[in-house]
Protein backbone atom coordinates (compact mmCIF):
# COMPACT_ATOMS: atom_id res chain seq x y z
CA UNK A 1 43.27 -74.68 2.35
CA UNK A 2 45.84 -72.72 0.37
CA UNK A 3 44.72 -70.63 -3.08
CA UNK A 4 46.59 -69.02 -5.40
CA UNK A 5 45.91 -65.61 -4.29
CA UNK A 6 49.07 -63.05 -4.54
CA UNK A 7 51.63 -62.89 -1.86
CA UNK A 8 51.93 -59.17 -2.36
CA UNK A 9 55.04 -59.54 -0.29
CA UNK A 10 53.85 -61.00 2.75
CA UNK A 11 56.43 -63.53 2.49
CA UNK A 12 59.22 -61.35 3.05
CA UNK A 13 57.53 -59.29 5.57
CA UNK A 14 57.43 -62.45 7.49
CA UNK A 15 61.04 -62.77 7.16
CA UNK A 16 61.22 -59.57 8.56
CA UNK A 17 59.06 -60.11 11.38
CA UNK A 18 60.44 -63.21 12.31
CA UNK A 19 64.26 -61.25 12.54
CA UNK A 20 62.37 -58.65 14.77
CA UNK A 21 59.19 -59.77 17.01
CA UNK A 22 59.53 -62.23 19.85
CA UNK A 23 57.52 -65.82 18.34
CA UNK A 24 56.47 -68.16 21.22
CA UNK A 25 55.53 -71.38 20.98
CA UNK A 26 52.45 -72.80 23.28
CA UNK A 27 52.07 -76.23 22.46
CA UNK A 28 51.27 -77.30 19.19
CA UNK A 29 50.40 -73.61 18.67
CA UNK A 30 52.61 -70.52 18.21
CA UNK A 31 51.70 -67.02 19.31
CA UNK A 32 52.59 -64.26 16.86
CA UNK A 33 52.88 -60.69 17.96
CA UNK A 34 51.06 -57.95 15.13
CA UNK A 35 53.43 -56.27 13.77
CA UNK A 36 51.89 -52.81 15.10
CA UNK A 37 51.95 -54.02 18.84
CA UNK A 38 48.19 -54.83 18.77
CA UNK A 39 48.45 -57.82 20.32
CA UNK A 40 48.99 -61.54 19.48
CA UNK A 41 47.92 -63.80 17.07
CA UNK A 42 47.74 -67.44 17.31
CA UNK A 43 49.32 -69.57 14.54
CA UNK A 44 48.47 -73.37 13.95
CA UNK A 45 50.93 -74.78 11.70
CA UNK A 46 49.42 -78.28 12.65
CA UNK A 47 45.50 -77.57 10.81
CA UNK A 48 43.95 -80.88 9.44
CA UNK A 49 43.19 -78.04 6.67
CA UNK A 50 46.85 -76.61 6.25
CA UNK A 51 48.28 -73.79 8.30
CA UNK A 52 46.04 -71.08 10.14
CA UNK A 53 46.16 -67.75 11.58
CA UNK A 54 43.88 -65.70 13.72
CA UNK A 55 44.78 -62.17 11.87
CA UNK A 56 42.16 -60.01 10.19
CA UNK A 57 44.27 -60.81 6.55
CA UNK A 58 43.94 -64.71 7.54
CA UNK A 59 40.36 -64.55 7.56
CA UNK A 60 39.59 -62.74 4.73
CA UNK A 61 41.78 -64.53 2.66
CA UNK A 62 42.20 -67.96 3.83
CA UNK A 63 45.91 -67.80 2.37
CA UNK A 64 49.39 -67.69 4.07
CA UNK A 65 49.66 -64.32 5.80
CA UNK A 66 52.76 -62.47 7.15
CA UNK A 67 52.28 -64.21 10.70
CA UNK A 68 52.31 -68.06 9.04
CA UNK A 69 55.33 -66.99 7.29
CA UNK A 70 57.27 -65.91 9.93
CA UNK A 71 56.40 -68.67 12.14
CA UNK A 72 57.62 -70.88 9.00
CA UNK A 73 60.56 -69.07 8.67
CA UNK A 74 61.37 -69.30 12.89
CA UNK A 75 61.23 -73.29 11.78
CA UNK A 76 62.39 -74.92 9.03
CA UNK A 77 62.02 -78.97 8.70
CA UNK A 78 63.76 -80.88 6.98
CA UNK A 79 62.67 -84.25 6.48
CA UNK A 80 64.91 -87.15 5.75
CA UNK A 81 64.57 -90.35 3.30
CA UNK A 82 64.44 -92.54 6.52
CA UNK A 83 61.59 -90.41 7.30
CA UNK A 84 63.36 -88.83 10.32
CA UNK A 85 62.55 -85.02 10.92
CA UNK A 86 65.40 -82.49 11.89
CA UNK A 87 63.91 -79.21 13.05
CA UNK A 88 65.86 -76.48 13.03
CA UNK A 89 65.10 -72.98 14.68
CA UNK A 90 66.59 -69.56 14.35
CA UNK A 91 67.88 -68.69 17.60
CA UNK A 92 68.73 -64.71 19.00
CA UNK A 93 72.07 -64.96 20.61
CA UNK A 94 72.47 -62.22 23.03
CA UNK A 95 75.09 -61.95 25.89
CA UNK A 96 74.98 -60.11 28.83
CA UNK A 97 76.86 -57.35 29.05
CA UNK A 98 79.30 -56.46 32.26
CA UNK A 99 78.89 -52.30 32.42
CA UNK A 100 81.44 -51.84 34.77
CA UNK A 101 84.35 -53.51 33.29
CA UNK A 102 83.07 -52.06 29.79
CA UNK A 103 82.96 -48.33 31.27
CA UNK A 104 86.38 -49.22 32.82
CA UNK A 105 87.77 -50.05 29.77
CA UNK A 106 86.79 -47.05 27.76
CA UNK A 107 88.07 -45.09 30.11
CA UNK A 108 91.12 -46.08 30.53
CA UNK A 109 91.54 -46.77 27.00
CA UNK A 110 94.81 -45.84 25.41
């Protein structure tokens, strides 16, 4: 149940919070954290009604908010003309990082 209420930028802030907050999946459902560490909201991208969200904004508007968006943005589908779907997800890379041989190195950098 999607209107044609302004984004006001909510769109990009989900970008944004989708680069930056950790977005779990549980399910069929997808747990959001607020973007002021307030907790965690709970996004349903699978709604008979369209896509829903637990946040204050969510309710009030009954319109994509930031959390939807991000969660969106974390997945992107792409759906073939055979009908196949390819789901792709943005991924954090990190590495670990061996201190020891790093500290060595810098010190006995020439």
């Amino acid at each position: 149940m999607e209107t044609t209420l302004s984004d006001d930028g909510r769109e990009e802030r989900g970008r944004a919070m989708a680069d930056a907050k950790k977005i779990r999946r549980k399910g069929a459902l997808w747990m959001v954290p607020s973007a002021t560490n307030a907790g965690t909201y709970v996004v349903d991208l699978a709604d008979a009604d369209g896509a829903t969200c637990t946040c204050p904004d969510f309710e009030l508007r009954q319109c994509k908010c930031k959390h939807i968006h991000a969660v969106e943005y974390t997945i992107i589908r792409e759906t073939a003309l055979d009908g196949t779907v390819t789901e792709t997800r943005t991924v954090k890379v990190t590495y670990k990082q061996d201190w020891p041989a790093y500290n060595a190195a810098q010190v006995n950098e020439k």
